[in-house]
Protein backbone atom coordinates (compact mmCIF):
# COMPACT_ATOMS: atom_id res chain seq x y z
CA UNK A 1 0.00 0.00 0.00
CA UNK A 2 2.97 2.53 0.35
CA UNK A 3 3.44 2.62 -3.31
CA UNK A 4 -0.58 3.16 -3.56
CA UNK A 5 -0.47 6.45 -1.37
CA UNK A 6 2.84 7.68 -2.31
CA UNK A 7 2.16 7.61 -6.08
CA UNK A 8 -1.19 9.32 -5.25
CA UNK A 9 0.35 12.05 -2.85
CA UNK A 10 -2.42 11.31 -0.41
CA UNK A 11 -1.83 10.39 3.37
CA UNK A 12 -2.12 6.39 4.64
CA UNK A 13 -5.30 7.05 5.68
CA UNK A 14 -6.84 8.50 2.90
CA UNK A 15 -4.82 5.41 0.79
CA UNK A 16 -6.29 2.76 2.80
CA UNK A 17 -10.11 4.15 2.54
CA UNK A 18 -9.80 4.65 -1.79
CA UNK A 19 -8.41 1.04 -1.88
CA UNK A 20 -11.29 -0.39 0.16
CA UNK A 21 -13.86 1.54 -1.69
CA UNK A 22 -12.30 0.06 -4.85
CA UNK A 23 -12.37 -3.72 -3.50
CA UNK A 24 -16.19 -2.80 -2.48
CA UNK A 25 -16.97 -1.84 -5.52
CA UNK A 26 -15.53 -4.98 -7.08
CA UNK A 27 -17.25 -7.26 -4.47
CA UNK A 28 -20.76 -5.81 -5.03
CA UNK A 29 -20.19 -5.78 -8.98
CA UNK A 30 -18.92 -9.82 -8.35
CA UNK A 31 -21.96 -10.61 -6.08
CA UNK A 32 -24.71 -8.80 -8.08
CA UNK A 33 -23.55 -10.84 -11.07
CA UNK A 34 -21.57 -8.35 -13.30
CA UNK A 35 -18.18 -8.26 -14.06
CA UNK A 36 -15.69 -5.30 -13.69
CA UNK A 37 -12.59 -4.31 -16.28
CA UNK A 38 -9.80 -2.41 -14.98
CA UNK A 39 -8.10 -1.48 -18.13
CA UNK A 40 -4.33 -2.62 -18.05
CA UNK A 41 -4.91 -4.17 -14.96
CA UNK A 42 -7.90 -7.16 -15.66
CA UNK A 43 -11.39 -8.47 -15.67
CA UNK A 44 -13.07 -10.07 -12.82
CA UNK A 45 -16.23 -11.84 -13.24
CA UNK A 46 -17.65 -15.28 -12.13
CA UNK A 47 -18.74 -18.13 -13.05
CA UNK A 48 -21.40 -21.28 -12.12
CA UNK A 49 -19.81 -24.36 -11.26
CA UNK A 50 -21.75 -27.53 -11.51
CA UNK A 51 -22.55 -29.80 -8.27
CA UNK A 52 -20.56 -33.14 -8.70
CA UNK A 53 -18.97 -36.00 -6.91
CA UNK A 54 -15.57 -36.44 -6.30
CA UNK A 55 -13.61 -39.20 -4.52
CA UNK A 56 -11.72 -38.20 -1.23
CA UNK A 57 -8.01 -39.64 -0.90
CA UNK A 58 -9.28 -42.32 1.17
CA UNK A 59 -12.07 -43.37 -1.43
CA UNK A 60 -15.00 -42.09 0.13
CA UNK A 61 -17.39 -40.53 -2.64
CA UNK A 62 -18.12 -37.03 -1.52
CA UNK A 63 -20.63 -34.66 -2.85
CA UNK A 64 -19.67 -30.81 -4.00
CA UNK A 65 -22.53 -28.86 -4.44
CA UNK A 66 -23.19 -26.20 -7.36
CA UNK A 67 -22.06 -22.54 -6.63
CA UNK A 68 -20.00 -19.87 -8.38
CA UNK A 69 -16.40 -18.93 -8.52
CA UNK A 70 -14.14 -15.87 -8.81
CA UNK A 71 -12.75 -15.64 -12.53
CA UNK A 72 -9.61 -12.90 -13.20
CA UNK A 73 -8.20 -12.38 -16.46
CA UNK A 74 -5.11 -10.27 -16.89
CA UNK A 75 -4.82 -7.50 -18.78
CA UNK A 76 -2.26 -7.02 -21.47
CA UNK A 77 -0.18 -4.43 -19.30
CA UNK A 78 -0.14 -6.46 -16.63
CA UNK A 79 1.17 -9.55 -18.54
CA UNK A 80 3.99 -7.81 -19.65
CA UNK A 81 4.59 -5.76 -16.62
CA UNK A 82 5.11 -9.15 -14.40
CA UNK A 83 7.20 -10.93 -17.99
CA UNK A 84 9.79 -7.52 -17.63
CA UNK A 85 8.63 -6.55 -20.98
């Protein structure tokens, strides 16, 4: 976070409350079923997952029930930020 408020010339503080109203944001986008691009950074949205049955280690047939997952997909300046290119 000390990058975050020094590149933005703002205090801790006022860092710490602009990066949780960004996550909140992203969260309420996410739960209400719409995804959210951050251009050069990514795209979050989700996705349904099936219920199935998987075996445990031991055997034992277990049941996984349907629900939904967290999908992120990075952008192009990201990729090639984190490859040094």
């Amino acid at each position: 976070m000390i990058i975050f408020f020094t590149w933005l010339n703002i205090n801790k503080t006022e860092a710490g409350k602009n990066l949780t109203a960004v996550i909140e944001s992203v969260q309420e986008a996410l739960t209400s079923g719409s995804s959210i691009q951050l251009t050069g950074f990514g795209k979050f949205s989700t996705s349904e997952t099936k219920a199935r049955t998987m075996k445990s280690f031991g055997g034992k047939e277990v049941e996984i029930p349907a629900g939904k997952r967290v999908l992120f997909k990075p952008g192009k300046e990201l990729k090639d930020a984190v490859s040094n290119k």
